[in-house]
Protein backbone atom coordinates (compact mmCIF):
# COMPACT_ATOMS: atom_id res chain seq x y z
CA UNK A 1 19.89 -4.60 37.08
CA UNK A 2 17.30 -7.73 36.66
CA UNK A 3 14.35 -5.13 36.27
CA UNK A 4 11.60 -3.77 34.51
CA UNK A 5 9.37 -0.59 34.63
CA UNK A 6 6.16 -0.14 33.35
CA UNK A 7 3.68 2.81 33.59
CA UNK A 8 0.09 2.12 33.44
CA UNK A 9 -3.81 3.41 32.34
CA UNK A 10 -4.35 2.79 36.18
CA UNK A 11 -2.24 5.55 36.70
CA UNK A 12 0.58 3.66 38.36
CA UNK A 13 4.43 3.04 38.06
CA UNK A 14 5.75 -0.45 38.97
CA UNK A 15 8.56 -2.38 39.28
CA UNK A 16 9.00 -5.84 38.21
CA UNK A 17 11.56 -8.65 38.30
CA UNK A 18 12.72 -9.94 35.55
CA UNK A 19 13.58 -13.27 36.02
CA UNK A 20 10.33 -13.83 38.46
CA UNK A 21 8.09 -12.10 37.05
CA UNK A 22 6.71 -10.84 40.05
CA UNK A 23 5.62 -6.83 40.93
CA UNK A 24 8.48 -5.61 43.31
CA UNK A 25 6.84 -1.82 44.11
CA UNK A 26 4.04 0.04 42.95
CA UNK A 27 4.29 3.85 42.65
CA UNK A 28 1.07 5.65 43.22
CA UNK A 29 0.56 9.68 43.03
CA UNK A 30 -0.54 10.24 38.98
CA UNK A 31 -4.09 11.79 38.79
CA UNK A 32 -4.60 10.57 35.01
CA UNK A 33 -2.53 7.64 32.74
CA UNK A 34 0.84 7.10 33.10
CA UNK A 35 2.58 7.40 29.18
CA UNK A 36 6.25 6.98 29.69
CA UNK A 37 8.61 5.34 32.07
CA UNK A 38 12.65 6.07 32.80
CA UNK A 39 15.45 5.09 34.88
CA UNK A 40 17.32 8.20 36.21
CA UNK A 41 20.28 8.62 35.92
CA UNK A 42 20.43 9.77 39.37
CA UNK A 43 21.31 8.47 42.85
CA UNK A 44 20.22 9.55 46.04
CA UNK A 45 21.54 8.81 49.72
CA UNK A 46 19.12 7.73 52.50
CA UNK A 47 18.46 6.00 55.46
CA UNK A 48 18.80 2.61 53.84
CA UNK A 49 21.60 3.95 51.88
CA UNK A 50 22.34 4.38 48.17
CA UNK A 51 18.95 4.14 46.04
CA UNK A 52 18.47 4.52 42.45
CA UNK A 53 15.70 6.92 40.89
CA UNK A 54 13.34 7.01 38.48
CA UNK A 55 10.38 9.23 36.78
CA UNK A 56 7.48 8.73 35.22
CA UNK A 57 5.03 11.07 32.51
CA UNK A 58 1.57 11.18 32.20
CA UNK A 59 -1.10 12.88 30.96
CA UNK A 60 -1.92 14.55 34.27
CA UNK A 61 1.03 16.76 32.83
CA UNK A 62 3.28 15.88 35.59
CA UNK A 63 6.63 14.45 35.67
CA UNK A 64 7.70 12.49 38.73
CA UNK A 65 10.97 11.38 40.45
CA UNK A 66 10.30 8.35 42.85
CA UNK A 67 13.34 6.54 45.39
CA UNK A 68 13.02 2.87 43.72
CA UNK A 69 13.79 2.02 47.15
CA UNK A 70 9.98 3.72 48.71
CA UNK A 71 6.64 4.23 47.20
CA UNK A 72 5.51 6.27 49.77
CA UNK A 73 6.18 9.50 48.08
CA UNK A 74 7.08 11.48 44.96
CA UNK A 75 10.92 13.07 45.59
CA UNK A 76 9.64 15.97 43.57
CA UNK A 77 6.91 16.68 40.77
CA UNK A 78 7.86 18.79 37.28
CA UNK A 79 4.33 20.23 36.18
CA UNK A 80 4.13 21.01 32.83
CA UNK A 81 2.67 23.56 30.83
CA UNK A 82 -1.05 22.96 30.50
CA UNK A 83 -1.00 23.42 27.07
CA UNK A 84 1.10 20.45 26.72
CA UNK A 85 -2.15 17.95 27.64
CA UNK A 86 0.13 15.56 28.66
CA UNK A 87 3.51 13.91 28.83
CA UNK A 88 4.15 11.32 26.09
CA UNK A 89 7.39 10.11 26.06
CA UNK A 90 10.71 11.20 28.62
CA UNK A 91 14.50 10.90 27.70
CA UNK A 92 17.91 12.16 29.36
CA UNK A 93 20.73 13.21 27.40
CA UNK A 94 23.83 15.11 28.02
CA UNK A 95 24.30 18.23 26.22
CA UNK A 96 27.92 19.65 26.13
CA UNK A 97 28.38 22.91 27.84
CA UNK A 98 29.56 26.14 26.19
CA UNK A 99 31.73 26.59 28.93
CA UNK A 100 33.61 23.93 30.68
CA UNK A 101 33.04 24.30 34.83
CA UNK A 102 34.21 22.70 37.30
CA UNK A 103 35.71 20.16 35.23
CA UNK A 104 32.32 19.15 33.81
CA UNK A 105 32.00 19.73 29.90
CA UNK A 106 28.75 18.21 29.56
CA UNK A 107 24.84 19.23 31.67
CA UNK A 108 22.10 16.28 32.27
CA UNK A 109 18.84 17.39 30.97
CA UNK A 110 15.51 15.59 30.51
CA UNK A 111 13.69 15.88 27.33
CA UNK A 112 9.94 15.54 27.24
CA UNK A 113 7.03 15.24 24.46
CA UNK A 114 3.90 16.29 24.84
CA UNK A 115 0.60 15.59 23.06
CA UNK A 116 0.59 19.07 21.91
CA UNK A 117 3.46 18.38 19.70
CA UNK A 118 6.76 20.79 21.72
CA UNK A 119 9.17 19.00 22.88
CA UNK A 120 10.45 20.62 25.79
CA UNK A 121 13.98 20.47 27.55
CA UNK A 122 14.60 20.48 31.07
CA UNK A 123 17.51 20.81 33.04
């Protein structure tokens, strides 16, 4: 992957190029900064087939899932707890499971710090 996220004061996400340089897609739906950017590492079928996704934090308190293929709208929106006044930095990790299912030992969750100080787990 020759690309590059960055999250913004203008309260955007966008995509960039690497080796042009140039903005690929702009992600618009943040009501305040955006802190924190992250690849997924999730995949989701759609009409133009197999896209990649990614989130973004900011300190509207929301997290947000976007198709890197579309920036026409969020594929869904975590809201944090208000408390939180914002989301600072966002991270997946795999946590093994107490109890192996399905042949999976180990559950994706996304960790999240706020300006508040918790750092929250989701998943």
């Amino acid at each position: 992957m020759n690309t590059i996220l960055s999250g913004s004061n203008d309260k955007s996400v966008r995509l960039w190029d690497i080796r042009s340089g140039k903005q690929i897609q702009v992600f618009n739906g943040h009501i305040n900064l955006v802190y924190d950017v992250e690849y997924s590492p999730f995949i989701i079928k759609n009409s133009n087939g197999i896209s990649n996704v990614i989130c973004s934090g900011s300190e509207d308190n929301t997290i947000r899932f976007w198709d890197i293929r579309s920036n026409k709208h969020e594929l869904y929106i975590i809201e944090s707890e208000k408390t939180d006044r914002g989301i600072f930095c966002l991270k997946f990790i795999a946590l093994k499971k107490k109890e192996k299912r399905n042949n999976v030992t180990y559950d994706l969750n996304l960790c999240y710090g706020s300006n508040n100080g918790p750092i929250r787990i989701w998943g």
